[in-house]
PDB file of N, CA and C in Angstrom:
ATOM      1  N   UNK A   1      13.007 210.563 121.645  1.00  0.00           N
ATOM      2  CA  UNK A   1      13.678 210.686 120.359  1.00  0.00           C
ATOM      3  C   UNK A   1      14.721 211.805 120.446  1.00  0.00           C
ATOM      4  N   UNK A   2      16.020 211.684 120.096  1.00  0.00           N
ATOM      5  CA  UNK A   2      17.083 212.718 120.135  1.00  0.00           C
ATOM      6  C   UNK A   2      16.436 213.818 119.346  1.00  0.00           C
ATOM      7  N   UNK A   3      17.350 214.769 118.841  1.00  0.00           N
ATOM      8  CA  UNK A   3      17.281 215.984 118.140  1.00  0.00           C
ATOM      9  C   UNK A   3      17.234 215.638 116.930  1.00  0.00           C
ATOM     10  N   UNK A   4      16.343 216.281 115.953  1.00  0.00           N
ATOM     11  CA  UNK A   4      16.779 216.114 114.554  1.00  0.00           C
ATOM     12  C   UNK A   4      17.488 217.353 114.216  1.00  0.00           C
ATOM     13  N   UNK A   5      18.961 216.920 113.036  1.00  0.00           N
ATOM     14  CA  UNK A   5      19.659 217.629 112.906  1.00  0.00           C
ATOM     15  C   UNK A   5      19.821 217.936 110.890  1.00  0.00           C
ATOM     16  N   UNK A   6      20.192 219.034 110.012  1.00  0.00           N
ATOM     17  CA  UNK A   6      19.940 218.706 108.627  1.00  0.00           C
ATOM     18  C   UNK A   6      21.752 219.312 108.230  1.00  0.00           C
ATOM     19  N   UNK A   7      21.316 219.002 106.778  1.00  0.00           N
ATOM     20  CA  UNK A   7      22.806 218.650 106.454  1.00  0.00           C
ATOM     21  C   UNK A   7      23.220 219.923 106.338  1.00  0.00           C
ATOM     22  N   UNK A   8      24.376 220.039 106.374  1.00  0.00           N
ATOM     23  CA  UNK A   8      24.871 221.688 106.445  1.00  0.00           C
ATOM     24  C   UNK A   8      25.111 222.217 107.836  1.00  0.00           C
ATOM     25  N   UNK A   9      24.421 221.711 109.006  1.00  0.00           N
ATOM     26  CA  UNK A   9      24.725 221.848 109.708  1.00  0.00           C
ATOM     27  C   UNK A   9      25.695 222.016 111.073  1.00  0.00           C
ATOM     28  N   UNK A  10      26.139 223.146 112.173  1.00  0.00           N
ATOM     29  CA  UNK A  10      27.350 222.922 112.802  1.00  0.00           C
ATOM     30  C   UNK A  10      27.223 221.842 113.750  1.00  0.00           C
ATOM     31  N   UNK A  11      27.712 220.762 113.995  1.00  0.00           N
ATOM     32  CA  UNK A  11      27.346 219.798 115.297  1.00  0.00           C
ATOM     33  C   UNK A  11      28.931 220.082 116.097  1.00  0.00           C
ATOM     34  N   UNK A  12      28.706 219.464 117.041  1.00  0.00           N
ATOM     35  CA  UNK A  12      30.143 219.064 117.881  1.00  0.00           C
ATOM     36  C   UNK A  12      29.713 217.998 118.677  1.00  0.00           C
ATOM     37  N   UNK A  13      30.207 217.216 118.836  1.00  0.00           N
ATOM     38  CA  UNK A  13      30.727 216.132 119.431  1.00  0.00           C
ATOM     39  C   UNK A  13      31.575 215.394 119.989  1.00  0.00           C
ATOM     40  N   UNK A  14      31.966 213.919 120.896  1.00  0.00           N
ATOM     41  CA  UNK A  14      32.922 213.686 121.545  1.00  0.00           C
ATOM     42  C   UNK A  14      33.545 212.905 121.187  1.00  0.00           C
ATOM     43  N   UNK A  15      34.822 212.395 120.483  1.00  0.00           N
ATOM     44  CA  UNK A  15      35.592 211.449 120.071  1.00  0.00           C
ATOM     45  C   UNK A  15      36.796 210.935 121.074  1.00  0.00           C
ATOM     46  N   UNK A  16      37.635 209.949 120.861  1.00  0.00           N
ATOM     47  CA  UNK A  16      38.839 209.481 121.671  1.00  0.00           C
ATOM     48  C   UNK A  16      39.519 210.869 121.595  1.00  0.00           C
ATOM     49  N   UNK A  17      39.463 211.594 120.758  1.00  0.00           N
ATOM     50  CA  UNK A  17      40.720 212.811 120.874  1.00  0.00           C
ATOM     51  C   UNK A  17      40.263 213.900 121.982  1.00  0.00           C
ATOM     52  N   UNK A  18      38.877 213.536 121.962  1.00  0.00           N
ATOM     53  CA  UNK A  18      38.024 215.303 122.554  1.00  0.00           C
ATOM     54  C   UNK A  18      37.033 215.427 122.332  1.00  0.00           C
ATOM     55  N   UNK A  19      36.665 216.597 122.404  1.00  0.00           N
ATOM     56  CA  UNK A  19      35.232 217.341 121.264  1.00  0.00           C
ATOM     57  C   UNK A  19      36.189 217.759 120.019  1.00  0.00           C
ATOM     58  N   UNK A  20      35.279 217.417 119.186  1.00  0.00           N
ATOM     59  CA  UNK A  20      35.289 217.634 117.213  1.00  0.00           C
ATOM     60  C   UNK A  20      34.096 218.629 117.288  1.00  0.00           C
ATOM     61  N   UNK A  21      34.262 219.360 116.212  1.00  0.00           N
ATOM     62  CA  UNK A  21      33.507 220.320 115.395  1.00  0.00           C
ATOM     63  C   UNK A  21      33.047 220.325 114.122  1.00  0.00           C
ATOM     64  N   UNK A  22      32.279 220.091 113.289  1.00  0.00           N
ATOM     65  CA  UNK A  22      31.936 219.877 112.319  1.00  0.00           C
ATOM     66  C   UNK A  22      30.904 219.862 111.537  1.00  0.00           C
ATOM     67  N   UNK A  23      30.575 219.951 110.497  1.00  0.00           N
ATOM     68  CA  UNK A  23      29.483 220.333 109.468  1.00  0.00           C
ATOM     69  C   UNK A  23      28.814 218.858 108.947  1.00  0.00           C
ATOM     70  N   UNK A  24      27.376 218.707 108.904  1.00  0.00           N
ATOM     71  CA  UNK A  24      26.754 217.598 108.752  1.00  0.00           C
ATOM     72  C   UNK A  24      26.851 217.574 107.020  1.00  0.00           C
ATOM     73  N   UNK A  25      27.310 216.439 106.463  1.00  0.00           N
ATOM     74  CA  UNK A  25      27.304 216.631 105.311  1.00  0.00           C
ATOM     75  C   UNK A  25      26.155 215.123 104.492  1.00  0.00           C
ATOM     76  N   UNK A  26      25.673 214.522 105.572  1.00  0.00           N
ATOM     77  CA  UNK A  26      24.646 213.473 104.905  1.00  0.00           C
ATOM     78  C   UNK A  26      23.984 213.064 106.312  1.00  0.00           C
ATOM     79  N   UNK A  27      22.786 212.675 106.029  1.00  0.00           N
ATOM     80  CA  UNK A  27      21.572 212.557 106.956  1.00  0.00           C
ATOM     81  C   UNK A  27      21.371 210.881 106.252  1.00  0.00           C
ATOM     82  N   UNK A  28      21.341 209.661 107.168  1.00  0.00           N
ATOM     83  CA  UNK A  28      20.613 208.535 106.978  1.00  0.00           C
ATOM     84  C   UNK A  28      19.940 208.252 107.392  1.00  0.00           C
ATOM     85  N   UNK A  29      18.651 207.693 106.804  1.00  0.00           N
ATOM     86  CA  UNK A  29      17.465 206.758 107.229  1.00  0.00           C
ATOM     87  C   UNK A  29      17.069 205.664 106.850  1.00  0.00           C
ATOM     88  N   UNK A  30      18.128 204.801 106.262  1.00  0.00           N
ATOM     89  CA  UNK A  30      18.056 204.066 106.272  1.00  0.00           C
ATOM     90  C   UNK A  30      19.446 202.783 107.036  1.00  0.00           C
ATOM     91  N   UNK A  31      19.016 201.938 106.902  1.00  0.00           N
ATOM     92  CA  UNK A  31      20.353 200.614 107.432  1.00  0.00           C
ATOM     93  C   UNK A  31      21.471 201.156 106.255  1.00  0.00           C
ATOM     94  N   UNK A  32      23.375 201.538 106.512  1.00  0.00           N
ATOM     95  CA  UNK A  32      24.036 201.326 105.806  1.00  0.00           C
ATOM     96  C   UNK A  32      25.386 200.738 106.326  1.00  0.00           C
ATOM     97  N   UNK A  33      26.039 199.977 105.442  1.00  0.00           N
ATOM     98  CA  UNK A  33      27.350 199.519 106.020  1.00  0.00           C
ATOM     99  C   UNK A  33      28.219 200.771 106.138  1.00  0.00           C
ATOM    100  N   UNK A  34      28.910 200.776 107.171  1.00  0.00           N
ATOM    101  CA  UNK A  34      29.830 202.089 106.918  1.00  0.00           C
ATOM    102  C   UNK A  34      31.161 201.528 108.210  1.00  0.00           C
ATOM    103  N   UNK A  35      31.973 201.712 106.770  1.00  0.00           N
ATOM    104  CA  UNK A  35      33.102 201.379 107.670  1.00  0.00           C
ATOM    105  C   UNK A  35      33.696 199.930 108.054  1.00  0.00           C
ATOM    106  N   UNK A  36      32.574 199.122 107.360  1.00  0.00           N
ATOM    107  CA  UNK A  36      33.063 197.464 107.549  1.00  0.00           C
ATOM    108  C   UNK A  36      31.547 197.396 108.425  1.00  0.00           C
ATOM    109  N   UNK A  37      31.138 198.078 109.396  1.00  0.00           N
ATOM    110  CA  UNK A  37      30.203 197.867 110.141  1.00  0.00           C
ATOM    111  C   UNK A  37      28.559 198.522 110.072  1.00  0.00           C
ATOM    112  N   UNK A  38      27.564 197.491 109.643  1.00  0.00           N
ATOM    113  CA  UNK A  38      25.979 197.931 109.701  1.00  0.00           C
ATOM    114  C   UNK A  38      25.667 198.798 110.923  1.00  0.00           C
ATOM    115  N   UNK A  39      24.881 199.863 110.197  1.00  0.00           N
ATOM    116  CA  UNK A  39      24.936 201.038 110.825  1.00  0.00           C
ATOM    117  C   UNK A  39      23.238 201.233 110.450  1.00  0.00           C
ATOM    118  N   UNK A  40      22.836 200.916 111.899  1.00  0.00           N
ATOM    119  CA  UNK A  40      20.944 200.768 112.189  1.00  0.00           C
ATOM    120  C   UNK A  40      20.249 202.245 111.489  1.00  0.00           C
ATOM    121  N   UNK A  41      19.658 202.793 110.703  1.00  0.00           N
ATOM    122  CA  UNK A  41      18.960 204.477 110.716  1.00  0.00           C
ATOM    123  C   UNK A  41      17.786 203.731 110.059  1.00  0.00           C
ATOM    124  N   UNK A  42      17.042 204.869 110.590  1.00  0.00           N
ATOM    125  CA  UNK A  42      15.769 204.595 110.375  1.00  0.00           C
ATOM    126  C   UNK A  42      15.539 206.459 110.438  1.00  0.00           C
ATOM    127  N   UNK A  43      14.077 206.555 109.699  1.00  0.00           N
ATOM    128  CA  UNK A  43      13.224 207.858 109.804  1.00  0.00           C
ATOM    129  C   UNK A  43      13.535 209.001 111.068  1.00  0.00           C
ATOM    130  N   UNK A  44      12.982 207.661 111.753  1.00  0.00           N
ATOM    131  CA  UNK A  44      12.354 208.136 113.700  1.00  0.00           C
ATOM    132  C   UNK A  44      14.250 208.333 114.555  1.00  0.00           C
ATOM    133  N   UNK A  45      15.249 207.452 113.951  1.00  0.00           N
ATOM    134  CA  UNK A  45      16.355 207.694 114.510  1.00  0.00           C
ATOM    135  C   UNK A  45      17.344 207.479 113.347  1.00  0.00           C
ATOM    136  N   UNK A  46      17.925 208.573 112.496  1.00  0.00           N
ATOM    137  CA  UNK A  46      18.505 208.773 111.851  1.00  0.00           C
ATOM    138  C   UNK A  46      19.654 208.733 111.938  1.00  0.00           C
ATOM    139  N   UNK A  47      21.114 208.460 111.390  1.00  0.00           N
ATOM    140  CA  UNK A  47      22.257 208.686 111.861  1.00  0.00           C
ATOM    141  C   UNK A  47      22.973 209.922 110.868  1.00  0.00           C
ATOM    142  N   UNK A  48      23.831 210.302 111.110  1.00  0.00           N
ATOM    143  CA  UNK A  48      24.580 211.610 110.458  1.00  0.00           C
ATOM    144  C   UNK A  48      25.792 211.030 110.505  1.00  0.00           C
ATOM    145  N   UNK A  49      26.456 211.928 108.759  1.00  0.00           N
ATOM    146  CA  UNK A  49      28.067 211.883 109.248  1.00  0.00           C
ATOM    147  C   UNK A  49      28.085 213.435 108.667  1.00  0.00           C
ATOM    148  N   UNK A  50      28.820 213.502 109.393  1.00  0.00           N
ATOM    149  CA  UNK A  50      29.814 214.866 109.891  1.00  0.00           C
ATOM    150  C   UNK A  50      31.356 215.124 109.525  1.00  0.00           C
ATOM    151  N   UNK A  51      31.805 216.191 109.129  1.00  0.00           N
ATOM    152  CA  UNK A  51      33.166 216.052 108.398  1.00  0.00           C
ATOM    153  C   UNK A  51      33.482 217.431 109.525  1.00  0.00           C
ATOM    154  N   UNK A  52      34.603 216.546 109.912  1.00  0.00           N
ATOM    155  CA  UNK A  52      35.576 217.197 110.681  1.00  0.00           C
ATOM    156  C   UNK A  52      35.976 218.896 110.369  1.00  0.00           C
ATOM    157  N   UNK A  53      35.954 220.161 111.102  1.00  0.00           N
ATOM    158  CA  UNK A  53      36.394 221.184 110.536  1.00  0.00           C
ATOM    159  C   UNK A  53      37.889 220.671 110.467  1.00  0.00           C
ATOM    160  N   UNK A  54      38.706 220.442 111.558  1.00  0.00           N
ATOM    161  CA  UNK A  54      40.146 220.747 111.606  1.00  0.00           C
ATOM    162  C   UNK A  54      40.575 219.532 110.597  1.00  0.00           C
ATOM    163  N   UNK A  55      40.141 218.173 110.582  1.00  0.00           N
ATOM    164  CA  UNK A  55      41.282 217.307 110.000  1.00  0.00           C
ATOM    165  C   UNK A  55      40.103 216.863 108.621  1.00  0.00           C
ATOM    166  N   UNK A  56      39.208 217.111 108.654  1.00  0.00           N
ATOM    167  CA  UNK A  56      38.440 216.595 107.403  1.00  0.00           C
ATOM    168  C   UNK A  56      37.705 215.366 107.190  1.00  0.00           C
ATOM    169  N   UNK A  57      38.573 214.657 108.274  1.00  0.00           N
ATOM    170  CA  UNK A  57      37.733 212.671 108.562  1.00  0.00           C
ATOM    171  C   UNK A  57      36.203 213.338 108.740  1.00  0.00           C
ATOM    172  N   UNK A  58      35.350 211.789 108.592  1.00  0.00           N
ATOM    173  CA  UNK A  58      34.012 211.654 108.352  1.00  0.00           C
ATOM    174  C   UNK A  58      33.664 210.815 108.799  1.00  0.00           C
ATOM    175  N   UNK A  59      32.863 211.619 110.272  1.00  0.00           N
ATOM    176  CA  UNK A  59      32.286 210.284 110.932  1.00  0.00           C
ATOM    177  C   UNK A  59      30.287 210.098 111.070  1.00  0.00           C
ATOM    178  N   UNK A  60      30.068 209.092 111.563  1.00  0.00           N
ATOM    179  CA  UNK A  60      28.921 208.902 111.412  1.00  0.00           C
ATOM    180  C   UNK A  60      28.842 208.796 112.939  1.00  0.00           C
ATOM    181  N   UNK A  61      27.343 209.196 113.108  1.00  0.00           N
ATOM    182  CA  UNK A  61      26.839 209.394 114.518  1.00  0.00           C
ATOM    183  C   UNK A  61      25.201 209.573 114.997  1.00  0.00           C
ATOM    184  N   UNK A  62      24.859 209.296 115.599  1.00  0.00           N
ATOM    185  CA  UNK A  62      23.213 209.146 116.013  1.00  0.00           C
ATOM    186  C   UNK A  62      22.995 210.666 116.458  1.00  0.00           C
ATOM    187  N   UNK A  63      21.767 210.938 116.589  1.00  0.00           N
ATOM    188  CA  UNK A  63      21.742 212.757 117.012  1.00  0.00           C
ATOM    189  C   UNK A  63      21.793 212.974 118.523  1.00  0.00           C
ATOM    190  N   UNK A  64      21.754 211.976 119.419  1.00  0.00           N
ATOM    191  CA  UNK A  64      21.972 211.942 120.772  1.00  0.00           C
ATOM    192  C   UNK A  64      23.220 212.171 121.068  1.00  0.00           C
ATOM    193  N   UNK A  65      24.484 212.078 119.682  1.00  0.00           N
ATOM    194  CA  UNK A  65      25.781 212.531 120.266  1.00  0.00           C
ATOM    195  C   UNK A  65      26.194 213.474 119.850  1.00  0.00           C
ATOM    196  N   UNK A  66      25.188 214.710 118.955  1.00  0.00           N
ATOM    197  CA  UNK A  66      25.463 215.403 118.537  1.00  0.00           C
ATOM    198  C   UNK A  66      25.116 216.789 119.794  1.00  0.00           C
ATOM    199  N   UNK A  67      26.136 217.883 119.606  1.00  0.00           N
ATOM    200  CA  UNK A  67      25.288 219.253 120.197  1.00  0.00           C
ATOM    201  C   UNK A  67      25.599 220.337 118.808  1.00  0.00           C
ATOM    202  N   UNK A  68      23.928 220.877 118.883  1.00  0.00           N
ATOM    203  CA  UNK A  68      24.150 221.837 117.667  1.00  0.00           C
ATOM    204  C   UNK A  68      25.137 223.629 118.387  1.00  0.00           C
ATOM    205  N   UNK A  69      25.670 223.979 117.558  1.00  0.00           N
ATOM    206  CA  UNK A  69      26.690 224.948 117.634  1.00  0.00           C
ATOM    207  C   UNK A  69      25.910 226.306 117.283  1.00  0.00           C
TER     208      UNK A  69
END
């Protein structure tokens, strides 16, 4: 099981641009559409989105692609 991570939190992670930096601003556990596309969370593997420090976008991500800061 990855890391569990809570909201408020610093993560960084890897996108097409690089590593991003950013603050967890919602924790899912459940199935949600996001983005046009169903997005699996559950309890045991939760997904996060994260809001960008530098540009503000909001992405969603599993905690295996997260590193805490």
């Amino acid at each position: 099981m990855a890391a569990q991570f809570h909201v408020g939190q610093r993560v960084r992670w890897n996108s097409e641009a690089g590593h991003v930096e950013g603050v967890i601003v919602k924790k899912r556990t459940r199935d949600v559409e996001y983005k046009g596309h169903t997005r699996h969370c559950s309890e045991e593997d939760p997904q996060y989105e994260i809001k960008s420090d530098k540009t503000g976008h909001v992405a969603m991500h599993k905690g295996g692609a997260l590193t805490k800061l």
